[in-house]
C-alpha atoms as a PDB file:
ATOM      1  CA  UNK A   1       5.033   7.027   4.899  1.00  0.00           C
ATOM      2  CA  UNK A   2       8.446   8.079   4.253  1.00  0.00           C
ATOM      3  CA  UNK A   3      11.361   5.419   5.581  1.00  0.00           C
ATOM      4  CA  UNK A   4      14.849   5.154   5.830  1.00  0.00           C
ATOM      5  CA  UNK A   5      15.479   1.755   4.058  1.00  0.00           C
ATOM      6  CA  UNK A   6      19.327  -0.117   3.397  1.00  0.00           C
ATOM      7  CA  UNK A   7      18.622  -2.751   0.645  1.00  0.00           C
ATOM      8  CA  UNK A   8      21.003  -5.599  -0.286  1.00  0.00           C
ATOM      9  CA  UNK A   9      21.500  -7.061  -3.723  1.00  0.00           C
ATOM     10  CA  UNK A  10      23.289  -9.893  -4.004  1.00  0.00           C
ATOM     11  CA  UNK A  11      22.898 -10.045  -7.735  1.00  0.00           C
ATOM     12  CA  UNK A  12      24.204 -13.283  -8.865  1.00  0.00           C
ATOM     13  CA  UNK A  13      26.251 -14.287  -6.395  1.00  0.00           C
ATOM     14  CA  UNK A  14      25.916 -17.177  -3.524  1.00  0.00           C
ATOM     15  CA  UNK A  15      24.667 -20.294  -4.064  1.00  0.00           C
ATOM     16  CA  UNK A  16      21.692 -21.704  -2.148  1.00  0.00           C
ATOM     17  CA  UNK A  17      23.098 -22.616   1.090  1.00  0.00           C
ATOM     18  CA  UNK A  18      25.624 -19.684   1.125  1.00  0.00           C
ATOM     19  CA  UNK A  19      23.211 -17.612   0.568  1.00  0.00           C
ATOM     20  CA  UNK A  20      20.732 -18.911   3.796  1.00  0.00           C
ATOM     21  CA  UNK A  21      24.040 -18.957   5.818  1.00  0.00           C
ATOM     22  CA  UNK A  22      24.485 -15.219   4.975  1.00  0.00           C
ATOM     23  CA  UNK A  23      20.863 -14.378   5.923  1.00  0.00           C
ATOM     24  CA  UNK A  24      21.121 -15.812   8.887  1.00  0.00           C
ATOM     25  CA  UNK A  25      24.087 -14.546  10.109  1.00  0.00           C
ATOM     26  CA  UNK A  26      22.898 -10.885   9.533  1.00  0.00           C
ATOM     27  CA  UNK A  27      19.472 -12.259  11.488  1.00  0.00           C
ATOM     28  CA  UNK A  28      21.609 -13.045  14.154  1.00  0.00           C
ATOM     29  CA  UNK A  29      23.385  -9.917  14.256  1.00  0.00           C
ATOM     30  CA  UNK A  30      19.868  -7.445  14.034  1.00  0.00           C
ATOM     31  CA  UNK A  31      18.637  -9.726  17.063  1.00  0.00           C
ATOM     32  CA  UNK A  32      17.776  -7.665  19.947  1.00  0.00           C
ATOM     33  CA  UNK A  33      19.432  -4.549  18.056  1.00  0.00           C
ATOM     34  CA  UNK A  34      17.241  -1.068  17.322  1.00  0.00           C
ATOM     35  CA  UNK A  35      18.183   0.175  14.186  1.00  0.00           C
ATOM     36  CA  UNK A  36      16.811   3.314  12.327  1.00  0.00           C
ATOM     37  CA  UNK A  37      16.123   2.136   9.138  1.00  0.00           C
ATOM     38  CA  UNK A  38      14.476  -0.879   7.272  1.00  0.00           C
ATOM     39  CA  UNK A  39      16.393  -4.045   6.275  1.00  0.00           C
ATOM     40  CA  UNK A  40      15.763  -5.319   2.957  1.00  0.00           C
ATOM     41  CA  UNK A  41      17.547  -8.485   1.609  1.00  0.00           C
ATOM     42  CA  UNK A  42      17.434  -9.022  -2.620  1.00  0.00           C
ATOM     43  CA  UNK A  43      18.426 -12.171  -3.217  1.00  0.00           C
ATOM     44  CA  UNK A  44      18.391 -14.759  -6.202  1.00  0.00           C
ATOM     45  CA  UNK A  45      15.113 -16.150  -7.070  1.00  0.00           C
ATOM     46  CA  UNK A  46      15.573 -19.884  -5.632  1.00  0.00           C
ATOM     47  CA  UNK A  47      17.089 -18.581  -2.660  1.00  0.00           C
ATOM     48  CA  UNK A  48      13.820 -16.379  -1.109  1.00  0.00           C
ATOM     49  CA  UNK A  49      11.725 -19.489   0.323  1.00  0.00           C
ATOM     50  CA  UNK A  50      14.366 -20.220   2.010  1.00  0.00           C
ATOM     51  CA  UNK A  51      15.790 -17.406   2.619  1.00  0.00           C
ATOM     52  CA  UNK A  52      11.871 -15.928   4.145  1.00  0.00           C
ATOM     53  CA  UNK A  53      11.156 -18.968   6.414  1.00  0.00           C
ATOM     54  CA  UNK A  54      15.159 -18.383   8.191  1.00  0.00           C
ATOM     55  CA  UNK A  55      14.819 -15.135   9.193  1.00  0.00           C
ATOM     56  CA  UNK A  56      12.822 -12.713  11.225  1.00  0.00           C
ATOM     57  CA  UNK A  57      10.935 -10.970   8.692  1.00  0.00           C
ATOM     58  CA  UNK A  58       9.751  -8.705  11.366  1.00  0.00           C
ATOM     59  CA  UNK A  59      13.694  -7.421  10.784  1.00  0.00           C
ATOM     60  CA  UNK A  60      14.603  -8.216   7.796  1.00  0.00           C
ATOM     61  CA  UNK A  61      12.302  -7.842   4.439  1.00  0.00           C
ATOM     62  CA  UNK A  62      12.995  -9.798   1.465  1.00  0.00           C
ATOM     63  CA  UNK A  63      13.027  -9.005  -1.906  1.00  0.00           C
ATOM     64  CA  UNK A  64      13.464 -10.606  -5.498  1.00  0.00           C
ATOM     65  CA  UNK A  65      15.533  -9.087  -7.636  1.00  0.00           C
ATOM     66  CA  UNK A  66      13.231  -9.122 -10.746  1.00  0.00           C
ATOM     67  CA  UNK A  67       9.792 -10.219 -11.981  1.00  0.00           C
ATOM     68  CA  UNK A  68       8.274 -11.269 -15.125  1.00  0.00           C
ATOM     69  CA  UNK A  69       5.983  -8.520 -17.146  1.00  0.00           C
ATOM     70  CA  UNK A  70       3.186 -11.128 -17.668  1.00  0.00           C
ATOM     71  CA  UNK A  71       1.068 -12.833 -14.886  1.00  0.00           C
ATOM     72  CA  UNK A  72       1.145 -16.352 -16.309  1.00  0.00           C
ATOM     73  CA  UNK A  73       1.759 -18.442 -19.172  1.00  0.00           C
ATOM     74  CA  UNK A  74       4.178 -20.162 -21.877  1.00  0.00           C
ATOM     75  CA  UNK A  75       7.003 -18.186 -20.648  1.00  0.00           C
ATOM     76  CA  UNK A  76       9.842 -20.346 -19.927  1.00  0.00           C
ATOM     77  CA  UNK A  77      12.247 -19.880 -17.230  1.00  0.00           C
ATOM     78  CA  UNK A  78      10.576 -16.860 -16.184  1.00  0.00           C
ATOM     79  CA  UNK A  79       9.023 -15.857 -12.646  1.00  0.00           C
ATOM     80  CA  UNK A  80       6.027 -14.097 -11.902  1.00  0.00           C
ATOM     81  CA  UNK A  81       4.913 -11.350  -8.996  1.00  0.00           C
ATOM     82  CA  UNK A  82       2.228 -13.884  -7.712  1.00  0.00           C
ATOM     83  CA  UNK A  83       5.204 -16.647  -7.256  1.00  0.00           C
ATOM     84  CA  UNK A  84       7.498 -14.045  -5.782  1.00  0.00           C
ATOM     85  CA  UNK A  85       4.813 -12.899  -2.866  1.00  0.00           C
ATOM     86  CA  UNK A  86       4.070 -16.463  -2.477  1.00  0.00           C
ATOM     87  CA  UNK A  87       7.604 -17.107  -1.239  1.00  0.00           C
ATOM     88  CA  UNK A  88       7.250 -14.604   1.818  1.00  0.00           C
ATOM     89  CA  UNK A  89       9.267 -12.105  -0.278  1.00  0.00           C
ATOM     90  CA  UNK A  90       7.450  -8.203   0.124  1.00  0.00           C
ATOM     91  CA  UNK A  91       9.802  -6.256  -2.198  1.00  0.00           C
ATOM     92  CA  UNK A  92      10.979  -6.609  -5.717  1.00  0.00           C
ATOM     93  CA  UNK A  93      13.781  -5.088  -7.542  1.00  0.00           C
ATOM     94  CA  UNK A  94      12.950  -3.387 -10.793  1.00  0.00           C
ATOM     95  CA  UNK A  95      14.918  -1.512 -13.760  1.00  0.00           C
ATOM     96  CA  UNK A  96      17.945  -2.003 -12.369  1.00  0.00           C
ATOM     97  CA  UNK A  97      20.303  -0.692 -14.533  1.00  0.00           C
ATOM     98  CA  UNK A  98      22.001  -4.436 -15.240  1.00  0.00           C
ATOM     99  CA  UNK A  99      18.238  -5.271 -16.185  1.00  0.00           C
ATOM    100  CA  UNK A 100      17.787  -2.452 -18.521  1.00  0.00           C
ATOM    101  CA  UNK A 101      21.510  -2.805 -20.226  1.00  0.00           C
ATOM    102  CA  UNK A 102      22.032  -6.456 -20.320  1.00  0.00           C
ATOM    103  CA  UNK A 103      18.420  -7.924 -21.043  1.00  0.00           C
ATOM    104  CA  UNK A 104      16.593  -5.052 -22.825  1.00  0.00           C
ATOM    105  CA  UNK A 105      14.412  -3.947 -19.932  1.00  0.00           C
ATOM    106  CA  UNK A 106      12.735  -0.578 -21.890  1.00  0.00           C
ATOM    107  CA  UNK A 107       9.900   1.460 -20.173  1.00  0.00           C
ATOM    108  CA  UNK A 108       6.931  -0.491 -21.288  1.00  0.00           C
ATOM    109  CA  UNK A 109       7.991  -3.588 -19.832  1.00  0.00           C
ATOM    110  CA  UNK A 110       8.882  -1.784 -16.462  1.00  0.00           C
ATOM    111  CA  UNK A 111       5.648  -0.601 -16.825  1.00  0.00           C
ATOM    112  CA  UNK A 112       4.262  -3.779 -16.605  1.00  0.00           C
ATOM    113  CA  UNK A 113       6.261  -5.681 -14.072  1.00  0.00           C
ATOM    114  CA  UNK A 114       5.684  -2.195 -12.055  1.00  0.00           C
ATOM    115  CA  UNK A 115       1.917  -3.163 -11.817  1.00  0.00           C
ATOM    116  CA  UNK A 116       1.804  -6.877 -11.624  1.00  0.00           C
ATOM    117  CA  UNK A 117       4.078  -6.089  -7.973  1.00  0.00           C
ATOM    118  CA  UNK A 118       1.812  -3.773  -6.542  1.00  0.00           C
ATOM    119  CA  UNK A 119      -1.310  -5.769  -7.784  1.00  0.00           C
ATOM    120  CA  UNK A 120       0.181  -8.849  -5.803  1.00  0.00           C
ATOM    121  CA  UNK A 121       0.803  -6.595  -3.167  1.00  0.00           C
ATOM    122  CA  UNK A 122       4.757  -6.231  -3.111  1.00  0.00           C
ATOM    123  CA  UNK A 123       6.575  -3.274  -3.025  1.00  0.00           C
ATOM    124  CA  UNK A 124       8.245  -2.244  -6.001  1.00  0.00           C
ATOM    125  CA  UNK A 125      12.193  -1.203  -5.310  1.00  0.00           C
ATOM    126  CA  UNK A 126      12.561   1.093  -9.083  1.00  0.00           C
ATOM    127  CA  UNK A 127      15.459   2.060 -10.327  1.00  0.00           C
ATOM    128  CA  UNK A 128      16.031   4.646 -12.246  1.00  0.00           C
ATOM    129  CA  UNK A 129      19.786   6.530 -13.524  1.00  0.00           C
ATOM    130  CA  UNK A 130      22.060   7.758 -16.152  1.00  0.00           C
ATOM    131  CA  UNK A 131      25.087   6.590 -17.385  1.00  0.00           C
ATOM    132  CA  UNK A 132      28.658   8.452 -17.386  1.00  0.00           C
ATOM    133  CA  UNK A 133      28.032   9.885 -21.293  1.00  0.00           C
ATOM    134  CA  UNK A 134      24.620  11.109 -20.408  1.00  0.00           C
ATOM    135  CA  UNK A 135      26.180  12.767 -17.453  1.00  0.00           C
ATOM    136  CA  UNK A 136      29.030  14.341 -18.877  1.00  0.00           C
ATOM    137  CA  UNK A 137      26.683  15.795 -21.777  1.00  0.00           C
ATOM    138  CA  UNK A 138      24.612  17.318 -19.332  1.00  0.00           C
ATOM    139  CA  UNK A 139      21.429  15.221 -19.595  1.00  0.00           C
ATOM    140  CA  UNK A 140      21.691  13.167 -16.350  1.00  0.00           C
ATOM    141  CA  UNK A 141      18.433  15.431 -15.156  1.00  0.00           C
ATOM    142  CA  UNK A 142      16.756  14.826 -18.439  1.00  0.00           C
ATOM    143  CA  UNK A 143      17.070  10.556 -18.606  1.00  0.00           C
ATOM    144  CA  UNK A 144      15.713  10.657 -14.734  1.00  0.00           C
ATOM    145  CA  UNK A 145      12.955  12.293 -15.449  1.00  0.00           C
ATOM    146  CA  UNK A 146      11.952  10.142 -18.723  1.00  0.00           C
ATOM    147  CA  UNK A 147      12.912   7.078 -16.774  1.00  0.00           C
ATOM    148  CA  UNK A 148      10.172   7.868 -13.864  1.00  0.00           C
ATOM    149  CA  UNK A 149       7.621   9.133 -16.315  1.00  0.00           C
ATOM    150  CA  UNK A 150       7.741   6.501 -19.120  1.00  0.00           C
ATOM    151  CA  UNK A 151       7.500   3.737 -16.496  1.00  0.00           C
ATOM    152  CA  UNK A 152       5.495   5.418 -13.322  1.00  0.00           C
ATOM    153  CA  UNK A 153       3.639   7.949 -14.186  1.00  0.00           C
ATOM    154  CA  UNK A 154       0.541   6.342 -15.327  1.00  0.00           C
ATOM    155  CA  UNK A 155       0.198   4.891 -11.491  1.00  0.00           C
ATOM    156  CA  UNK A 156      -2.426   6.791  -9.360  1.00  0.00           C
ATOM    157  CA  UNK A 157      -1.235   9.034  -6.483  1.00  0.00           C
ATOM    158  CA  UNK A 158      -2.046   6.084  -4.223  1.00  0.00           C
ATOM    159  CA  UNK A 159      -0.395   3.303  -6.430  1.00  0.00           C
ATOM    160  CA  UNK A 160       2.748   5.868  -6.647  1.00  0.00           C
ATOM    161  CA  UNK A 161       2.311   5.989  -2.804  1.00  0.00           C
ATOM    162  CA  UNK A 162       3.226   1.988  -2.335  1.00  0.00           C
ATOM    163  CA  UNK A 163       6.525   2.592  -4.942  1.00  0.00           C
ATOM    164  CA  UNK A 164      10.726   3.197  -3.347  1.00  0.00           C
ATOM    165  CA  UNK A 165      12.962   5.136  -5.549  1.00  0.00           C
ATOM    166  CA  UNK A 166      16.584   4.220  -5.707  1.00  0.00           C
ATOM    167  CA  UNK A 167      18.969   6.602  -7.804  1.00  0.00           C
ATOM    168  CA  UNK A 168      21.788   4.312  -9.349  1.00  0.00           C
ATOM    169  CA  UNK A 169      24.384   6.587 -11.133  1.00  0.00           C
ATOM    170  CA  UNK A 170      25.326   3.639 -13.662  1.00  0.00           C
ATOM    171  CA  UNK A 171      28.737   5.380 -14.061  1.00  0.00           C
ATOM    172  CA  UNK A 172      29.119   4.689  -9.893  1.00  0.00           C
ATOM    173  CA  UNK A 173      28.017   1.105 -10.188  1.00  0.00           C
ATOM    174  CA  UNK A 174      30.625  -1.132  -9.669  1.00  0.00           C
ATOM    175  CA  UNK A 175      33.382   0.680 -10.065  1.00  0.00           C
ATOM    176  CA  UNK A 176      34.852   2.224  -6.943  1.00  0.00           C
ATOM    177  CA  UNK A 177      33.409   5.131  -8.409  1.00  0.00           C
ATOM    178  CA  UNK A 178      30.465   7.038  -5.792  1.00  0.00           C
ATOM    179  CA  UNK A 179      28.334  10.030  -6.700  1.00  0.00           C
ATOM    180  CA  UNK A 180      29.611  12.561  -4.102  1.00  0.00           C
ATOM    181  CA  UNK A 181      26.847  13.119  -1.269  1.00  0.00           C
ATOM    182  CA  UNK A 182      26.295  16.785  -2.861  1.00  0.00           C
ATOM    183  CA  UNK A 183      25.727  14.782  -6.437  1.00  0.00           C
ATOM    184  CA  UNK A 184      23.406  12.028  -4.801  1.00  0.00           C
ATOM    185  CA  UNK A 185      21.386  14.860  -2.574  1.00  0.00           C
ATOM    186  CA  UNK A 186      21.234  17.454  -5.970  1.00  0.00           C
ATOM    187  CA  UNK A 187      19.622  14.794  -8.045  1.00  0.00           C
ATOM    188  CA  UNK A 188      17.379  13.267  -5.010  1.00  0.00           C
ATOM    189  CA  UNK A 189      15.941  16.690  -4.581  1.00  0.00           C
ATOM    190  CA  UNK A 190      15.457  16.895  -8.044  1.00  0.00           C
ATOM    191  CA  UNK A 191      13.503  13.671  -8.202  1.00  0.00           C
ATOM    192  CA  UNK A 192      11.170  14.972  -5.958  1.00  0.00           C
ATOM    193  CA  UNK A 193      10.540  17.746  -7.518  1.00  0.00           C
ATOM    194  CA  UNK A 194       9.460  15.828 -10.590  1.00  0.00           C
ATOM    195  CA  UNK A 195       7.144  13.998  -8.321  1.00  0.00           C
ATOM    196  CA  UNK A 196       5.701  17.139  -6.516  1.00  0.00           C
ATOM    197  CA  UNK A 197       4.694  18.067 -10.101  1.00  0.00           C
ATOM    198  CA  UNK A 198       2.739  15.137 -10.799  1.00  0.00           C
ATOM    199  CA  UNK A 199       1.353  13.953  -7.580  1.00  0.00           C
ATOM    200  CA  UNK A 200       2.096  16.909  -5.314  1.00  0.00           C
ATOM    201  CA  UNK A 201       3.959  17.784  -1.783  1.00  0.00           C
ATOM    202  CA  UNK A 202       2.034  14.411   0.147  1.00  0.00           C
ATOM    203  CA  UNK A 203       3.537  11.967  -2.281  1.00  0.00           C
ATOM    204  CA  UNK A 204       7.022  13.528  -3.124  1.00  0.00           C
ATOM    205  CA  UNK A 205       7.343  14.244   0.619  1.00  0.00           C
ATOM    206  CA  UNK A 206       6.588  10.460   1.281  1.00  0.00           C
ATOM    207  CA  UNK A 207       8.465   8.566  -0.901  1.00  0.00           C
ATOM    208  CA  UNK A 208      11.683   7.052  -0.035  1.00  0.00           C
ATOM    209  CA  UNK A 209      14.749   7.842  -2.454  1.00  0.00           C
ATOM    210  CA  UNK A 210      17.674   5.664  -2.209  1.00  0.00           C
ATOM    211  CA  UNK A 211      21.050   5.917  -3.065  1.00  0.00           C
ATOM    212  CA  UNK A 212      22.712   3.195  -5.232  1.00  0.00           C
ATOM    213  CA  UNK A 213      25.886   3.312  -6.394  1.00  0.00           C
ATOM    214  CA  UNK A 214      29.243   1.942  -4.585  1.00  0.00           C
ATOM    215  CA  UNK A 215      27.667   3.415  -1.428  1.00  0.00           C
ATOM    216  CA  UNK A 216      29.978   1.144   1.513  1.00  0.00           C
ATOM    217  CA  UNK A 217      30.768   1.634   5.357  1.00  0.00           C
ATOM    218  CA  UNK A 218      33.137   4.294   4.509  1.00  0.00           C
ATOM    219  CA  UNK A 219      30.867   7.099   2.770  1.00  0.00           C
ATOM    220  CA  UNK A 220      27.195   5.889   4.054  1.00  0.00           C
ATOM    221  CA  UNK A 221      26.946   8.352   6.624  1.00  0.00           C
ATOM    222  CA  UNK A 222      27.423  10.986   4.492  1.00  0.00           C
ATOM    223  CA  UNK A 223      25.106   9.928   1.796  1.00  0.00           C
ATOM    224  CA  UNK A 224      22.662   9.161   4.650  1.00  0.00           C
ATOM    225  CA  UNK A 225      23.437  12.531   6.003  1.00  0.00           C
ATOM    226  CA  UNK A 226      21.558  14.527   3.246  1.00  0.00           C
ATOM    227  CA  UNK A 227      17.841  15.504   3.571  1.00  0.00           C
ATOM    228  CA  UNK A 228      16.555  13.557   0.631  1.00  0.00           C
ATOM    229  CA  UNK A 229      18.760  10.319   0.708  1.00  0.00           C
ATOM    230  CA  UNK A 230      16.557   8.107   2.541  1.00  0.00           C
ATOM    231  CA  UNK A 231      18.756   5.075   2.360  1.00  0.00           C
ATOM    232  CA  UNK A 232      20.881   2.909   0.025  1.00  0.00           C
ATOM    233  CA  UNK A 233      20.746  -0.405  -2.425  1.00  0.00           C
ATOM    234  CA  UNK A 234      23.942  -1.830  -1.656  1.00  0.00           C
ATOM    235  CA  UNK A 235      25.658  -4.204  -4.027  1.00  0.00           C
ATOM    236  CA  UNK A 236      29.200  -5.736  -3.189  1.00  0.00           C
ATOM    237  CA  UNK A 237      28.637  -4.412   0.485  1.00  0.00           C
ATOM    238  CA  UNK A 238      25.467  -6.145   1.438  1.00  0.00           C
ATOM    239  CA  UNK A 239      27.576  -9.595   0.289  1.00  0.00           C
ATOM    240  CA  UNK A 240      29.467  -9.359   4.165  1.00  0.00           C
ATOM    241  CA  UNK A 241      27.332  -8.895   7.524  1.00  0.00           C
ATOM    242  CA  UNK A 242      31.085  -7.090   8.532  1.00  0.00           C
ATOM    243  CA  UNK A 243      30.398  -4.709   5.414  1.00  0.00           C
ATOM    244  CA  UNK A 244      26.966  -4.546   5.898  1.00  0.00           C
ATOM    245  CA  UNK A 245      25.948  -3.493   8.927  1.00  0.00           C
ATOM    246  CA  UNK A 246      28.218  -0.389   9.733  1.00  0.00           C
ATOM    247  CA  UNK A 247      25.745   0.638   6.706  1.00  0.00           C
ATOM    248  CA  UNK A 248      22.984  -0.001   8.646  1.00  0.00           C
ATOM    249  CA  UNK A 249      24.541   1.456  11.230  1.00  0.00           C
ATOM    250  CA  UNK A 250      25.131   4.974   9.136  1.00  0.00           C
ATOM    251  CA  UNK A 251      22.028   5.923  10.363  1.00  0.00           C
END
């Protein structure tokens, strides 16, 4: 079932008890509240315990920010799906486009961490977007679309189902830059077009498409104003309940 979903990631930022202080406070300030979309929270690895058994989870979901591509094993310093859902956490971040460009995240991989999270029952977050040379040269459409098939489209129409979709314009990441709401809606659309041709109208209708990308208190409404931007992943924002929540509030 299609939501409306605002997603935090805090990246690398706040240490352990910062980072439970932080939850909390935006616990406190959903209490007793009705909003109109989900709450997700992506936060550091040694933070989601912690993070999970502060908060309402009823309200708030929680999410890792990455997973491993194997199960188990001799990998060192890494952290699988299974330990991530055994923390309380429900969501995980994938392919973010810090992933793909700093560590060498490439489709196969993706692939992989894309069905380890759904086989331990969380729900993959996948991100997908091109960067500013790919968009000035015209092949923003093209990169999507590879991104989503190379990675996704080996999934079933009811694996597909349990995926979220968030459209990061790399060149709006970070920068102050924002893909204008007519950019964000024109390539949402498009997205789900590419799914209507592979899964058809039930799935493409279904699946939630976020924006990611700069998106703050100032242009969410906007964004959240257009019929196939079903949300946001928020970076700097989500790092302030005082940023935050007039996000939440967009809708």
């Amino acid at each position: 079932m299609r939501k409306n979903i605002v997603a935090g990631n805090w990246k690398m930022n706040n240490n352990l008890q910062e980072g439970i202080a932080l939850a909390k406070e935006l616990n406190a300030a959903l209490a007793g509240k009705t909003v109109n979309c989900d709450v997700v929270i992506g936060t550091p690895f040694i933070h989601l315990a912690s993070v999970a058994s502060a908060i309402d989870t009823g309200k708030i979901g929680v999410a890792a920010q990455n997973c491993a591509d194997k199960a188990s094993g001799a990998y060192t310093g890494e952290v699988s799906a299974e330990m991530v859902a055994s923390t309380g956490a429900k969501y995980v971040i994938l392919g973010h486009s810090e992933r793909r460009a700093y560590y060498g995240e490439n489709p196969e991989m993706l692939k992989e961490k894309t069905l380890l999270a759904l086989a331990n029952g969380l729900t993959p977050i996948f991100c997908i977007g091109e960067m500013l040379e790919e968009r000035e040269a015209g092949e923003h459409f093209n990169i999507v679309k590879w991104q989503i098939e190379e990675s996704l489209f080996d999934l079933s129409a009811k694996e597909f189902g349990k995926i979220v979709l968030a459209y990061e314009p790399v060149w709006a990441i970070g920068t102050g830059k924002t893909a204008t709401a007519d950019q964000a809606q024109e390539m949402h659309a498009f997205i789900r077009d590419v799914l209507d041709g592979k899964y058809g109208k039930d799935v493409s209708d279904n699946t939630s498409i976020l924006y990611g990308g700069s998106a703050n208190a100032a242009n969410a409404k906007e964004l959240f104003s257009k019929p196939d931007v079903d949300g946001g992943l928020i970076g700097g924002a989500s790092l302030g309940v005082d940023r935050f929540m007039p996000i939440i509030e967009a809708f």
